[in-house]
PDB file of N, CA and C in Angstrom:
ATOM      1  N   UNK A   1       9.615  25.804   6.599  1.00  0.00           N
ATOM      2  CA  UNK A   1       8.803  24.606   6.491  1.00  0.00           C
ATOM      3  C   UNK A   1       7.920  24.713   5.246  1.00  0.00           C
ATOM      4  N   UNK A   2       8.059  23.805   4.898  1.00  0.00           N
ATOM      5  CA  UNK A   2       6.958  23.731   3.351  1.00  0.00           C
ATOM      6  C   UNK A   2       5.611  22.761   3.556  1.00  0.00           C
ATOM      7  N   UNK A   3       4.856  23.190   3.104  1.00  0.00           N
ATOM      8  CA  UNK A   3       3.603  22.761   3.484  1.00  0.00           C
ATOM      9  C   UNK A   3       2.525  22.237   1.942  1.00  0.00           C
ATOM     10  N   UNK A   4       2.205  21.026   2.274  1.00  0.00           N
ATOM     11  CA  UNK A   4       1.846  20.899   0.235  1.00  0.00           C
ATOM     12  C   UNK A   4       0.737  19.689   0.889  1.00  0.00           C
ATOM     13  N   UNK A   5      -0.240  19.385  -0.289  1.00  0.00           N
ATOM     14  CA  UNK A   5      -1.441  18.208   0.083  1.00  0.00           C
ATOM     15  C   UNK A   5      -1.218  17.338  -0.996  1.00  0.00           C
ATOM     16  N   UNK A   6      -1.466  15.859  -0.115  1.00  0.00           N
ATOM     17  CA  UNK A   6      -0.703  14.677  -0.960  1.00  0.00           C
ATOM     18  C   UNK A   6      -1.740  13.537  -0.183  1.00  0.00           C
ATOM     19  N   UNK A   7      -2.128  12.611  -1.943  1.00  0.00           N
ATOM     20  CA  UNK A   7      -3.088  11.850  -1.972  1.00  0.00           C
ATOM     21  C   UNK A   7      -1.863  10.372  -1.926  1.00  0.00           C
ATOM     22  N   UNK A   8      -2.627   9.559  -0.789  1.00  0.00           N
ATOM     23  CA  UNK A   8      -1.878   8.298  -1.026  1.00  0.00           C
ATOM     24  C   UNK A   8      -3.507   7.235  -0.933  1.00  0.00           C
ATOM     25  N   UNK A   9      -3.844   6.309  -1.910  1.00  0.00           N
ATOM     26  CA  UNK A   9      -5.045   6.105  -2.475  1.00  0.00           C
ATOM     27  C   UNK A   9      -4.697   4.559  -2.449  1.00  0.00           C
ATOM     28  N   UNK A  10      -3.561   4.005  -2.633  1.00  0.00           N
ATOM     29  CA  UNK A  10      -3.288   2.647  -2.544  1.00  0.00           C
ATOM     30  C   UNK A  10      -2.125   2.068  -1.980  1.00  0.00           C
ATOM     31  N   UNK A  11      -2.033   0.607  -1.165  1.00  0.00           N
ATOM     32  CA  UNK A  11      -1.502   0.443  -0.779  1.00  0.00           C
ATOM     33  C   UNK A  11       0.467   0.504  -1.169  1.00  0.00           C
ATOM     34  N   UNK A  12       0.390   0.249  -2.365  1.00  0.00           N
ATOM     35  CA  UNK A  12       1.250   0.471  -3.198  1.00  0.00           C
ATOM     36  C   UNK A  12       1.743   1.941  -3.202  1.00  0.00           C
ATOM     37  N   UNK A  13       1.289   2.719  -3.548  1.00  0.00           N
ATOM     38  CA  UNK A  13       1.408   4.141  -2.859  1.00  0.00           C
ATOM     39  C   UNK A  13       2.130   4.570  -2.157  1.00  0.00           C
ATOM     40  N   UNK A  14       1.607   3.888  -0.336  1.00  0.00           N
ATOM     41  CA  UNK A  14       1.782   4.224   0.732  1.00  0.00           C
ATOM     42  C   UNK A  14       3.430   3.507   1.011  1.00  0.00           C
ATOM     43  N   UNK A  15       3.526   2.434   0.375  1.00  0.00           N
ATOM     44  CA  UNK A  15       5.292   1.503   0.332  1.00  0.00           C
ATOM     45  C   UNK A  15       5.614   2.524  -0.680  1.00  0.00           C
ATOM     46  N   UNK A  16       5.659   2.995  -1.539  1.00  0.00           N
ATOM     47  CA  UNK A  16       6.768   3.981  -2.523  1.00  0.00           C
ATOM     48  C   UNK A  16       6.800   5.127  -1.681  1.00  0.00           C
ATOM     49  N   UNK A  17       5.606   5.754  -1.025  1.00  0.00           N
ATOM     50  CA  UNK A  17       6.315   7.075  -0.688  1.00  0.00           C
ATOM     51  C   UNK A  17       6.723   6.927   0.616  1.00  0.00           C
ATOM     52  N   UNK A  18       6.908   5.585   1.700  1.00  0.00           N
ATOM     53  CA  UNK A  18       7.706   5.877   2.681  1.00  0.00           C
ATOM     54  C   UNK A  18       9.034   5.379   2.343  1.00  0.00           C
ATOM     55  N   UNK A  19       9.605   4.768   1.414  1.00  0.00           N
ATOM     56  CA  UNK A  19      10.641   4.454   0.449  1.00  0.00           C
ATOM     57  C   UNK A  19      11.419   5.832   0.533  1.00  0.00           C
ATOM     58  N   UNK A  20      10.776   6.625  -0.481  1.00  0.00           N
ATOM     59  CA  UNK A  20      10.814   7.736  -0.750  1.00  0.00           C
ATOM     60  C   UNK A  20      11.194   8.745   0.826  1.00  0.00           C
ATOM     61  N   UNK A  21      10.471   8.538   1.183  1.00  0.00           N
ATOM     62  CA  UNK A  21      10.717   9.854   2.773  1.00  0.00           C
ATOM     63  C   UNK A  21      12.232   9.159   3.638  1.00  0.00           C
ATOM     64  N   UNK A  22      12.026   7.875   3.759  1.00  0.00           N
ATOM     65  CA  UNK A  22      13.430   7.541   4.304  1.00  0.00           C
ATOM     66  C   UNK A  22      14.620   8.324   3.571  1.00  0.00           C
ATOM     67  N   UNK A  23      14.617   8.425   2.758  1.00  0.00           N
ATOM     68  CA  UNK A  23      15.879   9.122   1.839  1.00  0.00           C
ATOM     69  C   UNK A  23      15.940  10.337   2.310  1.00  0.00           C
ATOM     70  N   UNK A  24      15.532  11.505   3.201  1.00  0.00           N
ATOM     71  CA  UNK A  24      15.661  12.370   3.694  1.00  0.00           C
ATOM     72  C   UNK A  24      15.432  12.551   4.865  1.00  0.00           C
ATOM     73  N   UNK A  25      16.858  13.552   5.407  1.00  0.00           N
ATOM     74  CA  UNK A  25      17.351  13.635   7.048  1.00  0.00           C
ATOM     75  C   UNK A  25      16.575  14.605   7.634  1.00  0.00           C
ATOM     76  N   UNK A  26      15.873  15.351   6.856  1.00  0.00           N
ATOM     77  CA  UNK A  26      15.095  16.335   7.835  1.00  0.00           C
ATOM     78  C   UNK A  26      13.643  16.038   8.343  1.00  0.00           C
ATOM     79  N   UNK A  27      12.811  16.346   9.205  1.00  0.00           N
ATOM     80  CA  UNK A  27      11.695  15.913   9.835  1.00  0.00           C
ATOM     81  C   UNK A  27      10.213  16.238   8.437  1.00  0.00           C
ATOM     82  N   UNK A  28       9.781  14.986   8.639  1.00  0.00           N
ATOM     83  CA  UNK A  28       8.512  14.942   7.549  1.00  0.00           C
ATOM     84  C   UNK A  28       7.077  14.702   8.568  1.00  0.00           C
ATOM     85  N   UNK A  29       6.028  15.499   8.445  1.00  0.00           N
ATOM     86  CA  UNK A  29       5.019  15.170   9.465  1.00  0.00           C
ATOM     87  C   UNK A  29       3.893  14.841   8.281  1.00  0.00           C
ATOM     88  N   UNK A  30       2.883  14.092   8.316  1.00  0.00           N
ATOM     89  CA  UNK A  30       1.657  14.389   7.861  1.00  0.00           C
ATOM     90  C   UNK A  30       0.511  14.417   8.682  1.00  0.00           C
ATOM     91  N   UNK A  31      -0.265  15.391   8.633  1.00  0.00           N
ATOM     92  CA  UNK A  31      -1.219  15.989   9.338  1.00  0.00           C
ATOM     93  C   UNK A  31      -2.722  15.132   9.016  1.00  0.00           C
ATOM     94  N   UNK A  32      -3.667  15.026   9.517  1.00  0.00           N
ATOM     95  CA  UNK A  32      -4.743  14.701   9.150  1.00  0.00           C
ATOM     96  C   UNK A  32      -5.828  14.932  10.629  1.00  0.00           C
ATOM     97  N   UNK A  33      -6.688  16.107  10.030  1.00  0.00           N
ATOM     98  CA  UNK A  33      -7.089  16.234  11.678  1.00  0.00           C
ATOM     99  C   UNK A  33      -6.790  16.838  12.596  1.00  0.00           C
ATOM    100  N   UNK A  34      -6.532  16.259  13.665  1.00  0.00           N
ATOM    101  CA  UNK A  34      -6.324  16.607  14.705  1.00  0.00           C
ATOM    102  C   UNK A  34      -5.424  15.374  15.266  1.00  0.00           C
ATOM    103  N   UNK A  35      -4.692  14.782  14.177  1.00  0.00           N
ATOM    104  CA  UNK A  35      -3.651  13.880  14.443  1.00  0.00           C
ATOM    105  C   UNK A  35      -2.212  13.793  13.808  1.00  0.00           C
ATOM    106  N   UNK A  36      -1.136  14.182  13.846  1.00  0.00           N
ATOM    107  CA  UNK A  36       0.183  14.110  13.436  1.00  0.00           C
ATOM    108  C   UNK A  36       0.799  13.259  13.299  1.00  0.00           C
ATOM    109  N   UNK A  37       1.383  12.303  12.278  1.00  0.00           N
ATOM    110  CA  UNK A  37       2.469  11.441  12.389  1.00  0.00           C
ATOM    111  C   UNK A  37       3.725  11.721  11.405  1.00  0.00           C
ATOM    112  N   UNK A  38       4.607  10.688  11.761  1.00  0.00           N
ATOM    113  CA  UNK A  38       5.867  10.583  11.195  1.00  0.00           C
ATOM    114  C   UNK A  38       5.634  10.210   9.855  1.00  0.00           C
ATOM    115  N   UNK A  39       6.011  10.702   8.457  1.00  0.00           N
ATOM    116  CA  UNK A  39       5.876  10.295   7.246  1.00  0.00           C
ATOM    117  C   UNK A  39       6.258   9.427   7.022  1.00  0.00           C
ATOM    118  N   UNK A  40       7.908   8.833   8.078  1.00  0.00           N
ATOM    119  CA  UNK A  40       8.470   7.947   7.788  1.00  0.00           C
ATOM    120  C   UNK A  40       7.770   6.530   8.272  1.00  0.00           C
ATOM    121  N   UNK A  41       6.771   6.188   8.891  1.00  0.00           N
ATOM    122  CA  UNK A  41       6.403   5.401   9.494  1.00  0.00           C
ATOM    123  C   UNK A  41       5.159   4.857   8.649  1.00  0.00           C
ATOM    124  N   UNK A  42       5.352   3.716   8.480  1.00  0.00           N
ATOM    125  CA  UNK A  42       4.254   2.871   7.637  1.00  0.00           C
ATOM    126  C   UNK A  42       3.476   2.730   8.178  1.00  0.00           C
ATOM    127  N   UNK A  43       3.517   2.366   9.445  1.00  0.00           N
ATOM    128  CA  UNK A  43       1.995   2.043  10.450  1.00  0.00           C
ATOM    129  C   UNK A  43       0.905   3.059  10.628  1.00  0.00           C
ATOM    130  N   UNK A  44       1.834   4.249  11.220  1.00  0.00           N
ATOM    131  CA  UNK A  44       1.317   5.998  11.354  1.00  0.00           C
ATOM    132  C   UNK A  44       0.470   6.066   9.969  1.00  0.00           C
ATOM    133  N   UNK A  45       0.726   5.920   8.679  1.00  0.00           N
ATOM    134  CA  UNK A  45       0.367   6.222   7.500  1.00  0.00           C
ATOM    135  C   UNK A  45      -0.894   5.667   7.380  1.00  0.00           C
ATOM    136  N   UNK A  46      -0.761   4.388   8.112  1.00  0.00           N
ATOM    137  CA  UNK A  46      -2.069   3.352   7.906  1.00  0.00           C
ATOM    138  C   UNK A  46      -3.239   4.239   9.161  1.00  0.00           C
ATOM    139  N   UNK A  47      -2.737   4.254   9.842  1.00  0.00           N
ATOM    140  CA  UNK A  47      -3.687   4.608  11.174  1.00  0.00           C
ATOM    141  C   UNK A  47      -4.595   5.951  10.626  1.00  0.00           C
ATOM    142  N   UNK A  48      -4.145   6.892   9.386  1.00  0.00           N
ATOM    143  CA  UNK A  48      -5.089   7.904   8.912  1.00  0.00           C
ATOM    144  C   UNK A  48      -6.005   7.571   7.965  1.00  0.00           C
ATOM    145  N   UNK A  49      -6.834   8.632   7.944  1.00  0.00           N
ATOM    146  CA  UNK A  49      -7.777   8.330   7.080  1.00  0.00           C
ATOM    147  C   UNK A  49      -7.258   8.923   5.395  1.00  0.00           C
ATOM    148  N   UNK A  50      -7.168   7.772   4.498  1.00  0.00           N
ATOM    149  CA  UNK A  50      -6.238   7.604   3.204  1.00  0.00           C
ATOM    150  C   UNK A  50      -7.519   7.955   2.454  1.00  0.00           C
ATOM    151  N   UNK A  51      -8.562   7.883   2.619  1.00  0.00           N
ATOM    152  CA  UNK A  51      -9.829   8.439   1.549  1.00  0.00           C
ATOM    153  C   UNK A  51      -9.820   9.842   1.252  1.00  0.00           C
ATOM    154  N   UNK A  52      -8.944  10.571   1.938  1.00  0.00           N
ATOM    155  CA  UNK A  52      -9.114  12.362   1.561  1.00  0.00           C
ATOM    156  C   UNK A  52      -7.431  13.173   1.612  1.00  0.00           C
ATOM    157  N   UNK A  53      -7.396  14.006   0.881  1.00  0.00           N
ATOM    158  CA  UNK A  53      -5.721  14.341   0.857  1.00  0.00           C
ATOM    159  C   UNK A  53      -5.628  14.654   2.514  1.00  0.00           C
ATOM    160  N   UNK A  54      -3.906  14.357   2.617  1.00  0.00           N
ATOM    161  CA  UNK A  54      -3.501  14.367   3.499  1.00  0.00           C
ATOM    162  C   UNK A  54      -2.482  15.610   3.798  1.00  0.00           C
ATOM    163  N   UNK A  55      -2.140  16.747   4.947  1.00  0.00           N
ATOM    164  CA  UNK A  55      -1.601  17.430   4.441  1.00  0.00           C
ATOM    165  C   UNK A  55      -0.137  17.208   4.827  1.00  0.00           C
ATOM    166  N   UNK A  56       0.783  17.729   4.206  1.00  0.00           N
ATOM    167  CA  UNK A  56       2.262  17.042   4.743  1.00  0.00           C
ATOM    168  C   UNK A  56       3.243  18.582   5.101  1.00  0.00           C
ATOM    169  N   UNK A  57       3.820  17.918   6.536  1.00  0.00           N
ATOM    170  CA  UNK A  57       4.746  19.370   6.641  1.00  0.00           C
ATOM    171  C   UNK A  57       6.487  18.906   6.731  1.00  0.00           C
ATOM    172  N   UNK A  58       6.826  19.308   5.524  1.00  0.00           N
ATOM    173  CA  UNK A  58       8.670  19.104   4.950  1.00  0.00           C
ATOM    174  C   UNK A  58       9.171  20.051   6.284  1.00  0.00           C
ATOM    175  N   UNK A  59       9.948  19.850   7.122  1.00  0.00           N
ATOM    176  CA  UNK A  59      10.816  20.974   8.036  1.00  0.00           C
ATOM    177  C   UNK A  59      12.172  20.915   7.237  1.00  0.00           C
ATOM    178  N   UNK A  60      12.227  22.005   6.291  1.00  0.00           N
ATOM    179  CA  UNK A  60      13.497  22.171   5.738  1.00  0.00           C
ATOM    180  C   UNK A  60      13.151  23.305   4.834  1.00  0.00           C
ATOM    181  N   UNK A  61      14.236  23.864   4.527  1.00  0.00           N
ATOM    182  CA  UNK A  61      14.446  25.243   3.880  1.00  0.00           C
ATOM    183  C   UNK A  61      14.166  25.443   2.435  1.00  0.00           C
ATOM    184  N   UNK A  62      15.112  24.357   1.780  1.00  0.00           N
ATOM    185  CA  UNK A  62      15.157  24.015   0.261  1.00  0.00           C
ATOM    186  C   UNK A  62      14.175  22.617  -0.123  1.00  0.00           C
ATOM    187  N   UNK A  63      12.881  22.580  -0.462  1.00  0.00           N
ATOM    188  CA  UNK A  63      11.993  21.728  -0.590  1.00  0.00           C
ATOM    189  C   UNK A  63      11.648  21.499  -2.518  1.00  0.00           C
ATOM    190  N   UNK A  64      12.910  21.731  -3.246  1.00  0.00           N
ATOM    191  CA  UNK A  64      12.598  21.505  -4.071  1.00  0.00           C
ATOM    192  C   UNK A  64      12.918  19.897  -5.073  1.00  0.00           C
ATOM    193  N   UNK A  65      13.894  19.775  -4.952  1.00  0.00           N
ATOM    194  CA  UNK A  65      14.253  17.981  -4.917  1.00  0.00           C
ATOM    195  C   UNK A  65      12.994  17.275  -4.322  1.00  0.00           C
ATOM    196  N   UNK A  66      12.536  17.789  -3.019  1.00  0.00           N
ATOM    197  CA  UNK A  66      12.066  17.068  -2.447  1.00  0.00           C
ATOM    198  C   UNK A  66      10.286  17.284  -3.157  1.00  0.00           C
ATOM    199  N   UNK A  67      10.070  17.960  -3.472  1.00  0.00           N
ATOM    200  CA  UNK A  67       8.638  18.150  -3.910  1.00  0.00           C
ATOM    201  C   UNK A  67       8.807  17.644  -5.450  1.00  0.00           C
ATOM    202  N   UNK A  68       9.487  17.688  -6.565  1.00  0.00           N
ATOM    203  CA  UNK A  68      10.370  16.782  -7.592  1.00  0.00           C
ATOM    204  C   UNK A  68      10.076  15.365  -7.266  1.00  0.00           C
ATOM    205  N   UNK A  69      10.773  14.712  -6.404  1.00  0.00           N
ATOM    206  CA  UNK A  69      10.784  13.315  -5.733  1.00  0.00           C
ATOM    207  C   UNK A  69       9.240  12.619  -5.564  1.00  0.00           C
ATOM    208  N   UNK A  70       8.177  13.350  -5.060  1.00  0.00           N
ATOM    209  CA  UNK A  70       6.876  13.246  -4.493  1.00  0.00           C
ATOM    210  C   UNK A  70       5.752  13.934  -5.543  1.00  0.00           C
ATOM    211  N   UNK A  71       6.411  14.480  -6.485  1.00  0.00           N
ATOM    212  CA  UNK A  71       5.411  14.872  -7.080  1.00  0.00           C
ATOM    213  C   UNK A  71       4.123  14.172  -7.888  1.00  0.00           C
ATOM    214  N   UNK A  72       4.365  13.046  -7.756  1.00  0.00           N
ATOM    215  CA  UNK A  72       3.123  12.196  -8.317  1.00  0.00           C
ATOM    216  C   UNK A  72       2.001  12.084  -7.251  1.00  0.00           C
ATOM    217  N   UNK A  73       2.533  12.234  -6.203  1.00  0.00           N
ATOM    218  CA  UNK A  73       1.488  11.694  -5.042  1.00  0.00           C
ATOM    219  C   UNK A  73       0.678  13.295  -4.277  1.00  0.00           C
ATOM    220  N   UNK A  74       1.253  14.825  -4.635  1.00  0.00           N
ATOM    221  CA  UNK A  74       1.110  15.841  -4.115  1.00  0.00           C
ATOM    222  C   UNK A  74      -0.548  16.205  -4.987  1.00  0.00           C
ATOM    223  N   UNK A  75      -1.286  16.881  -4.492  1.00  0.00           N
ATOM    224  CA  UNK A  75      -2.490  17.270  -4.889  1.00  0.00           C
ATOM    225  C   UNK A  75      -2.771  18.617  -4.399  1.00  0.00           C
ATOM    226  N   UNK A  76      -3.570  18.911  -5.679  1.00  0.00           N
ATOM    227  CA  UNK A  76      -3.623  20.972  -5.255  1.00  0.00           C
ATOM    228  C   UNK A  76      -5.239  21.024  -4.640  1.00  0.00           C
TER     229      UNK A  76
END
């Protein structure tokens, strides 16, 4: 599992990178809290708090395409 922190700041944002997560078959969570949702889910995305990075957990082995793909939105 790969584990990385990713700022989504505008609404525009939040439509490209679930765009983006549909394109992959393996499980995407983002964390915030003491609350978990589906990356793939636009609503879930809305329901967190988008003012502070969010942290995201890739369940897959080879996370490099995939961190490539997202890298505009990932924050250190």
């Amino acid at each position: 599992m790969e584990k990385m922190n990713i700022s989504l700041s505008a609404i525009n944002d939040v439509k490209e990178f679930v765009n983006k997560m549909t394109k992959y078959d393996f499980d995407i969570d983002l964390v915030s809290g003491r609350y978990a949702i589906d990356a793939k889910s636009i609503m879930g995305i809305f329901s967190l708090d988008l003012s502070k990075p969010i942290e995201l957990h890739a369940h897959t082995d080879d996370a490099s395409a995939f961190k490539e793909d997202i890298s505009k939105f990932i924050v250190e």
